[in-house]
Protein backbone atom coordinates (compact mmCIF):
# COMPACT_ATOMS: atom_id res chain seq x y z
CA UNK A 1 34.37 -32.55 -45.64
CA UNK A 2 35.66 -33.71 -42.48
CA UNK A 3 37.09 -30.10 -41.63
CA UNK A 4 33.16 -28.81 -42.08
CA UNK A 5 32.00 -31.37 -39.88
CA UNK A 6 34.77 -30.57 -36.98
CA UNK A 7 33.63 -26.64 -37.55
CA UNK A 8 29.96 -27.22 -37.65
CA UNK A 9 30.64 -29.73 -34.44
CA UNK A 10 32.66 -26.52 -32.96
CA UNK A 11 29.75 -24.23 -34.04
CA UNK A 12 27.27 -26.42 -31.93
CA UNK A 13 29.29 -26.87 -28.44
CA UNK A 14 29.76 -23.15 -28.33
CA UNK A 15 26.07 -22.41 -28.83
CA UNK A 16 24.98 -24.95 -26.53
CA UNK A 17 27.63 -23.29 -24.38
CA UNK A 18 25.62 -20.06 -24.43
CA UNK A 19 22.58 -21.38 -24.12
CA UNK A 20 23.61 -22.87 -21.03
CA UNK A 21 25.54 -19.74 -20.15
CA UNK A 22 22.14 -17.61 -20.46
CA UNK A 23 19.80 -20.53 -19.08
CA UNK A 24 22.24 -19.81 -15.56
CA UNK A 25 21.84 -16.25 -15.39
CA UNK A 26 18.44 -16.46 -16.25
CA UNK A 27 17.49 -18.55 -13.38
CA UNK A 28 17.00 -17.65 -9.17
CA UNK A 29 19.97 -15.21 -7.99
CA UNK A 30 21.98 -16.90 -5.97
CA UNK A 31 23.06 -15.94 -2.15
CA UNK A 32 20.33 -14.45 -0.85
CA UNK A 33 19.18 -14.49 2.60
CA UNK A 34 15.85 -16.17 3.47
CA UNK A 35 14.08 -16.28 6.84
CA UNK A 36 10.59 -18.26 7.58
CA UNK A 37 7.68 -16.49 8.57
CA UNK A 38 5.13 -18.28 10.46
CA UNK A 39 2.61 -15.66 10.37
CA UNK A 40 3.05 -15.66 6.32
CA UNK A 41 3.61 -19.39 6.35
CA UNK A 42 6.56 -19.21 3.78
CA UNK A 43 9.99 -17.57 3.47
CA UNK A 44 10.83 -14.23 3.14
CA UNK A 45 14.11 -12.40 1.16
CA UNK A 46 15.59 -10.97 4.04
CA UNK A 47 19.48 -9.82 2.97
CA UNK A 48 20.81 -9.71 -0.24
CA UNK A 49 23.68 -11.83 1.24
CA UNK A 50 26.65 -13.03 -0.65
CA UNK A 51 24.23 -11.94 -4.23
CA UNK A 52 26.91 -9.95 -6.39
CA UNK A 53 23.95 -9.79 -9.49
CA UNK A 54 23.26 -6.66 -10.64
CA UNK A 55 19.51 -8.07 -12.08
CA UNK A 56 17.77 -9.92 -8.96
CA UNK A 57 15.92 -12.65 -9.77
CA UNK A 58 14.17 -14.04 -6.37
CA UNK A 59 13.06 -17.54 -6.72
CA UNK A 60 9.80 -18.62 -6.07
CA UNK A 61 10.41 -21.03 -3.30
CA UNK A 62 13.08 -22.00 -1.28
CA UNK A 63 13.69 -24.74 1.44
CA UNK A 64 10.57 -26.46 -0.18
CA UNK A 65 7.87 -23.34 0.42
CA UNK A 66 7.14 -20.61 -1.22
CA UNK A 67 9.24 -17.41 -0.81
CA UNK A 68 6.29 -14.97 0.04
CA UNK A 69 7.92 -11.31 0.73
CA UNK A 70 10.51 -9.43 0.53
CA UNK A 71 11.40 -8.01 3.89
CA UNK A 72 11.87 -5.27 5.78
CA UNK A 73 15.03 -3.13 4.13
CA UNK A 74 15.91 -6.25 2.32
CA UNK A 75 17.85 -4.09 -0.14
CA UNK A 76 18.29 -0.55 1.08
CA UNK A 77 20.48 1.69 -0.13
CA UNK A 78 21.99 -1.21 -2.60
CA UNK A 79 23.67 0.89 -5.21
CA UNK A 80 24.61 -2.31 -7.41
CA UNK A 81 20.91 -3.87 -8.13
CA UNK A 82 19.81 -2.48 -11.54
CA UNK A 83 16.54 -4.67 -12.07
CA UNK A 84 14.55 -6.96 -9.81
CA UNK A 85 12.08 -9.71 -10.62
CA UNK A 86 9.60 -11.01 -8.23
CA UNK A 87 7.84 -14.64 -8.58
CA UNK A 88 3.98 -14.91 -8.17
CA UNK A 89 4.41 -16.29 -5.05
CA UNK A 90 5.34 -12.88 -3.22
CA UNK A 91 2.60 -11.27 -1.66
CA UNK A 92 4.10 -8.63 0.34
CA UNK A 93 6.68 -5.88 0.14
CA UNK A 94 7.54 -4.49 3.29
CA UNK A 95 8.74 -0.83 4.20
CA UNK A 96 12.16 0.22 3.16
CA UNK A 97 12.39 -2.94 0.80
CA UNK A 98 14.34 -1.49 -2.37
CA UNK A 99 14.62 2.04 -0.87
CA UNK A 100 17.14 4.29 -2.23
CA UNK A 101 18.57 1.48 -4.80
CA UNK A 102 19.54 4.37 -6.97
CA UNK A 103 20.47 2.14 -10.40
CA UNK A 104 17.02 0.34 -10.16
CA UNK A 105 15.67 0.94 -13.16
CA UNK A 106 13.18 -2.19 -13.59
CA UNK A 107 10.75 -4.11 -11.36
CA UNK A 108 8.80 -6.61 -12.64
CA UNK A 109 6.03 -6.89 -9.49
CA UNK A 110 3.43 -9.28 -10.13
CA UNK A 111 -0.29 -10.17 -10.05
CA UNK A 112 0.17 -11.93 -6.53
CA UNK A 113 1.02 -9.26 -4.72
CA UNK A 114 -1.75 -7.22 -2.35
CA UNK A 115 0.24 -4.73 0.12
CA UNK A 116 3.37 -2.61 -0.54
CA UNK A 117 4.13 -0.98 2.61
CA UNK A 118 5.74 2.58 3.38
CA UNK A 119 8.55 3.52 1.56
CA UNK A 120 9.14 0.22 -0.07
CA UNK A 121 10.98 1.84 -3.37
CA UNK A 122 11.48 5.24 -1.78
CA UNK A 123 14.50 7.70 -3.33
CA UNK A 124 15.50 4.84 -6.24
CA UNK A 125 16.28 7.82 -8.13
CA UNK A 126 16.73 5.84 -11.75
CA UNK A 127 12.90 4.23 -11.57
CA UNK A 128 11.39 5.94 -14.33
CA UNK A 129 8.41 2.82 -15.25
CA UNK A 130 6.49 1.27 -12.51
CA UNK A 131 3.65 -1.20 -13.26
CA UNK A 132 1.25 -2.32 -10.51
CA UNK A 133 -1.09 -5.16 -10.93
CA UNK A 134 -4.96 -4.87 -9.90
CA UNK A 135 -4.08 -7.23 -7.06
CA UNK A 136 -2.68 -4.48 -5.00
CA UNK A 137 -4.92 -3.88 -2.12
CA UNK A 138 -2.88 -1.42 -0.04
CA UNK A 139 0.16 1.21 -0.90
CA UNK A 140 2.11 2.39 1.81
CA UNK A 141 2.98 6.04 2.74
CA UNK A 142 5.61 7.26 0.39
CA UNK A 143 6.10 3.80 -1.80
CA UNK A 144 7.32 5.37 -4.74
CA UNK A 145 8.30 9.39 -3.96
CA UNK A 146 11.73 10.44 -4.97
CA UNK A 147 11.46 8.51 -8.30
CA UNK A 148 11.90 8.90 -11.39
CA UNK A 149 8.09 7.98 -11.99
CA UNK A 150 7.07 10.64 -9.22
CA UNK A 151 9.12 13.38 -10.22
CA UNK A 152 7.79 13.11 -14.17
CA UNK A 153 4.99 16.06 -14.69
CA UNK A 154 3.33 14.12 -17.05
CA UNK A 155 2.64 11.00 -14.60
CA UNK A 156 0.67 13.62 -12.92
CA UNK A 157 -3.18 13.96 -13.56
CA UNK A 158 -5.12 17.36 -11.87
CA UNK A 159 -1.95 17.11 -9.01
CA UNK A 160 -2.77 13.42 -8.47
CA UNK A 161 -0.06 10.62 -9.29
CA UNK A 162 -1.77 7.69 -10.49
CA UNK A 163 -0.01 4.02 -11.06
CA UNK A 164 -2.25 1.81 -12.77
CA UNK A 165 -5.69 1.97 -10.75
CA UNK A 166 -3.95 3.35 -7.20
CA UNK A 167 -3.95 6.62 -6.27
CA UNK A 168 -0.02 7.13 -4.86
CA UNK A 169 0.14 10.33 -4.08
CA UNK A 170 -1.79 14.22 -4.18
CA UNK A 171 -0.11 17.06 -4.68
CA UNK A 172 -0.42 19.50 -1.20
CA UNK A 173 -1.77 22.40 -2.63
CA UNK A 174 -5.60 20.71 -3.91
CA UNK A 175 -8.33 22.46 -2.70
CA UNK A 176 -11.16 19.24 -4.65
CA UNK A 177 -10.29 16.60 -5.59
CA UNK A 178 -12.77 13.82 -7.65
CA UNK A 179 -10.69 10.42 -7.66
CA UNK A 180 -10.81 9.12 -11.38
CA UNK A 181 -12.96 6.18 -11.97
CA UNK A 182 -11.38 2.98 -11.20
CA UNK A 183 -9.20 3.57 -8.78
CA UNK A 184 -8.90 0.51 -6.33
CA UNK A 185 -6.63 1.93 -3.52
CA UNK A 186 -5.81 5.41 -1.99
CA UNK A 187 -2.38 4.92 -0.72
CA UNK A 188 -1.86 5.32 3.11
CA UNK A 189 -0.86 9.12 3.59
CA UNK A 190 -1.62 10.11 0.44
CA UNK A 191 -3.61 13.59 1.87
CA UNK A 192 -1.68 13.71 4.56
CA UNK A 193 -1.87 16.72 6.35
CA UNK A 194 -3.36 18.95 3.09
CA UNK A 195 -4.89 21.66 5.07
CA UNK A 196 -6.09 23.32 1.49
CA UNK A 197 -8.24 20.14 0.72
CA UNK A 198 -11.88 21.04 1.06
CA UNK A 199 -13.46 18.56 -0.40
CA UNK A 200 -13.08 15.17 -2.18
CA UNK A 201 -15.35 12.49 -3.99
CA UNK A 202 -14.35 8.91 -4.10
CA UNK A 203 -15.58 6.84 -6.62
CA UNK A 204 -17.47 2.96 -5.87
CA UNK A 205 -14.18 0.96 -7.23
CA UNK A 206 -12.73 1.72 -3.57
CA UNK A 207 -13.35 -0.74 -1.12
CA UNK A 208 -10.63 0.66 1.69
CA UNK A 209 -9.53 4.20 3.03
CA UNK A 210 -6.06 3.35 4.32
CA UNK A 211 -4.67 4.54 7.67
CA UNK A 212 -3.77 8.29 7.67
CA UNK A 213 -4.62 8.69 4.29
CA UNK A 214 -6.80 12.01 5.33
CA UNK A 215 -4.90 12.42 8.77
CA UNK A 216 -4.43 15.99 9.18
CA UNK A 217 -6.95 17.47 6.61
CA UNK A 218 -8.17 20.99 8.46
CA UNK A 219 -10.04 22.16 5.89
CA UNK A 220 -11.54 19.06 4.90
CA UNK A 221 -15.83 19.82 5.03
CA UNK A 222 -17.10 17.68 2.78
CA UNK A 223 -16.46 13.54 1.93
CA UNK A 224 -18.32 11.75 -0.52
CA UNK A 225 -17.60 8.13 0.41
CA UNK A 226 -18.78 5.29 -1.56
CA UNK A 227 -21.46 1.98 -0.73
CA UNK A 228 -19.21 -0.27 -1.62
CA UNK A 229 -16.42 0.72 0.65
CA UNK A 230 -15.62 -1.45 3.36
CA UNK A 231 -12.54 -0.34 5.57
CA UNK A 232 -11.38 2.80 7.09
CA UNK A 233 -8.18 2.65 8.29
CA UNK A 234 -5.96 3.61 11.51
CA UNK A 235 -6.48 7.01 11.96
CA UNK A 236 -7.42 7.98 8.41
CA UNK A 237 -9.78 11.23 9.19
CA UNK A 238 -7.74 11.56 12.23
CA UNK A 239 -7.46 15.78 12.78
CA UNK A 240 -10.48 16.18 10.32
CA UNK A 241 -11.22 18.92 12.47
CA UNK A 242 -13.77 21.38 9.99
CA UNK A 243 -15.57 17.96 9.24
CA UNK A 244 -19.27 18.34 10.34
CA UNK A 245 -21.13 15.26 9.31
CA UNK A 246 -19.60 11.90 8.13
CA UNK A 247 -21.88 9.21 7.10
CA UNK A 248 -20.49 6.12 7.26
CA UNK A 249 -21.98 3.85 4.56
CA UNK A 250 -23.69 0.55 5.33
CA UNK A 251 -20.99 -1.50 3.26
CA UNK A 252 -18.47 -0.36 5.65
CA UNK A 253 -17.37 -3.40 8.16
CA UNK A 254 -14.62 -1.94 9.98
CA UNK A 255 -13.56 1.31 11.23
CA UNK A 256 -10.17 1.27 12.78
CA UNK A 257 -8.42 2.91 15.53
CA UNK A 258 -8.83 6.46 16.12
CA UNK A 259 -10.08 6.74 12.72
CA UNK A 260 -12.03 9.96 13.36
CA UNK A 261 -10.19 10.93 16.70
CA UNK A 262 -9.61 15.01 16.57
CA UNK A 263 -12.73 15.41 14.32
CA UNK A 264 -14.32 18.62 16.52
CA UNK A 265 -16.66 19.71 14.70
CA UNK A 266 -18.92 16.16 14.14
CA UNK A 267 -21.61 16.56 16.93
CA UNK A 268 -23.66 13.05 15.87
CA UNK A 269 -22.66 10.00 14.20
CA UNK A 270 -24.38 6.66 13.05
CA UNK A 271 -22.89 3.34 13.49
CA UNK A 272 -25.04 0.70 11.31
CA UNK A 273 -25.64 -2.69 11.41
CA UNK A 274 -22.50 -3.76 9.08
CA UNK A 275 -19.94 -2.72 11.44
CA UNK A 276 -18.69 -5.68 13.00
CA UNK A 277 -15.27 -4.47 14.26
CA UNK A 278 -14.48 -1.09 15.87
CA UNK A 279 -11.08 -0.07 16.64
CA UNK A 280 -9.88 2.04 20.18
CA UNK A 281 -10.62 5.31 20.29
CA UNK A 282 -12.09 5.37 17.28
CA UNK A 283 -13.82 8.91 18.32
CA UNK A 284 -11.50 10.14 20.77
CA UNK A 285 -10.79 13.58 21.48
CA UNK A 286 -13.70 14.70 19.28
CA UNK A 287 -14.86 16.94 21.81
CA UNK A 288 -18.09 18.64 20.21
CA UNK A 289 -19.83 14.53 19.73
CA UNK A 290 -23.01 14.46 21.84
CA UNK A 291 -25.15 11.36 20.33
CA UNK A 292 -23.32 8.15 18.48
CA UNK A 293 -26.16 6.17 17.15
CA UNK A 294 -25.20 2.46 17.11
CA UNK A 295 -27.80 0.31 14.67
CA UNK A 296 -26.97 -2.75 16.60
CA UNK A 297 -28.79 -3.64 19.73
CA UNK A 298 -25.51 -4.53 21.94
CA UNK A 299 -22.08 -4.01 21.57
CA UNK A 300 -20.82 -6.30 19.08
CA UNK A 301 -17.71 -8.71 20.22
CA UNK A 302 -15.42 -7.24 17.45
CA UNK A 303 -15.43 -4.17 18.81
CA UNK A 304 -12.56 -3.18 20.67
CA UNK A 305 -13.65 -2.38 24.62
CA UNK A 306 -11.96 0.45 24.67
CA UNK A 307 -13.30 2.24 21.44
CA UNK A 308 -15.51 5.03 23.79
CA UNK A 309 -11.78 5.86 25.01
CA UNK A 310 -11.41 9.74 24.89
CA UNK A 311 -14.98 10.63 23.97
CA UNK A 312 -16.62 13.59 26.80
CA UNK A 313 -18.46 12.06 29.66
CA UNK A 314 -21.65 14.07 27.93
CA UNK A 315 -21.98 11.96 24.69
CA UNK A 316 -24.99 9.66 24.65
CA UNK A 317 -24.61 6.47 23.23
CA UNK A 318 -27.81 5.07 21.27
CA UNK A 319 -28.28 1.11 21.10
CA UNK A 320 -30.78 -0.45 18.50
């Protein structure tokens, strides 16, 4: 009897052992590099630092606030990393981020986070599953190409790459293309420069055209945009040259730099009453515009006081 009770005594130290043992490598990696960002007001994962883990576990605050991004080439080219976890605290990924991690097979990315900027998991070759949340309000140029995910035929609907409800990529050769319904984001660059694209419908679930995403687009004539969209981005129709009309919906509250520069074939263009902020040379170069017809009486003070830049000294512009 007292040998079972020194064995079943044994028995419970070494699973309390493991527990503990598991608890520990469960928890935040340890050895990462944080700086503060004022602008985020929290910390950001800068380095991976003295980290040897091979599953990254970023904690969800450090220094007493909350660890908000992961920065700029935080863990490029780490060929050690095999999975990474993000808290709900990070909002941001920014460029370069996980780029060519070429074990990283897993990333948990979670319901907080709104912007994933260029080339944030570029070339990690072993990334075969990617989940985004709905939360996602922007995809940067590139995010996931050279992945597993992006090089799998089957991920591919019509020659568009879909993850979750974004749109991450188009394939160069489209001549239409009718975005699926419920698709919340276009990623930035995802037309870039596809001459063959002739025309495209984009459904009301998208509120934003990121920057460049049509940048380049020769052959682009017709655009179906939606009333509920709100942003076009830097540059976005930029080069749109065989464009001849674009009506910009009454929704839309912001049309950023040069987001139509190059466009020579749009003679006339309305401006309504919704757009409160109006990047630079948000026509310029578009050498065929005579009349821009702005619904507002005045010149509204978000609107940037150069956005005429680059427009001919013949085009009329129409107040009220």
């Amino acid at each position: 009897m007292k040998h079972l009770k020194i064995i079943t005594l044994s028995l419970f130290i070494c699973l309390l052992c493991v527990l503990t043992l598991t608890s520990c490598e469960d928890g935040p990696s340890e050895g990462l590099i944080f700086t503060f960002s004022e602008k985020l007001d929290g910390y950001v994962v800068a380095k991976i630092g003295t980290c040897t883990d091979t599953d990254i576990v970023i904690p969800s605050e450090y220094d007493g606030k909350k660890v908000v991004a992961v920065g700029l080439g935080a863990f490029l080219q780490n060929d050690k990393i095999k999975s990474v976890t993000l808290p709900d605290s990070i909002v941001y990924i920014d460029q370069f981020a996980f780029a060519e991690c070429e074990n990283l097979t897993k990333v948990v990315i979670p319901n907080s986070v709104e912007r994933i900027d260029n080339h944030a998991f570029y070339g990690c070759t072993s990334l075969e599953k990617i989940t985004l949340p709905d939360s996602i309000k922007s995809v940067g140029r590139g995010a996931f190409d050279d992945t597993v995910y992006y090089h799998t035929a089957d991920n591919w609907e019509n020659g568009v790459l879909y993850i979750g409800k974004h749109l991450v990529a188009a394939d160069v050769n489209l001549e239409t293309c009718t975005v699926k319904d419920g698709t919340l984001t276009i990623a930035n660059s995802a037309f870039l420069s596809h001459q063959k694209l002739t025309q495209i419908t984009i459904p009301s679930s998208v509120t934003a055209i990121d920057s460049y995403t049509f940048n380049g687009c020769t052959g682009l004539t017709t655009i179906d945009l939606p009333s509920s969209l709100t942003v076009v981005g830097e540059y976005a129709f930029s080069g749109c040259k065989s464009l001849t009309a674009f009506t910009v919906p009454s929704s839309v509250t912001t049309l950023e730099k040069g987001a139509l520069r190059y466009c020579h074939g749009l003679t006339e263009i309305t401006i309504p009453e919704s757009v409160a902020t109006v990047g630079e040379g948000v026509f310029e170069k578009c050498s065929a515009l005579a009349k821009i017809h702005c619904s507002t009486s005045s010149q509204p003070a978000g609107w940037h006081t150069e956005w005429t830049k680059g427009l001919p000294e013949t085009t009329e512009i129409i107040w009220g």
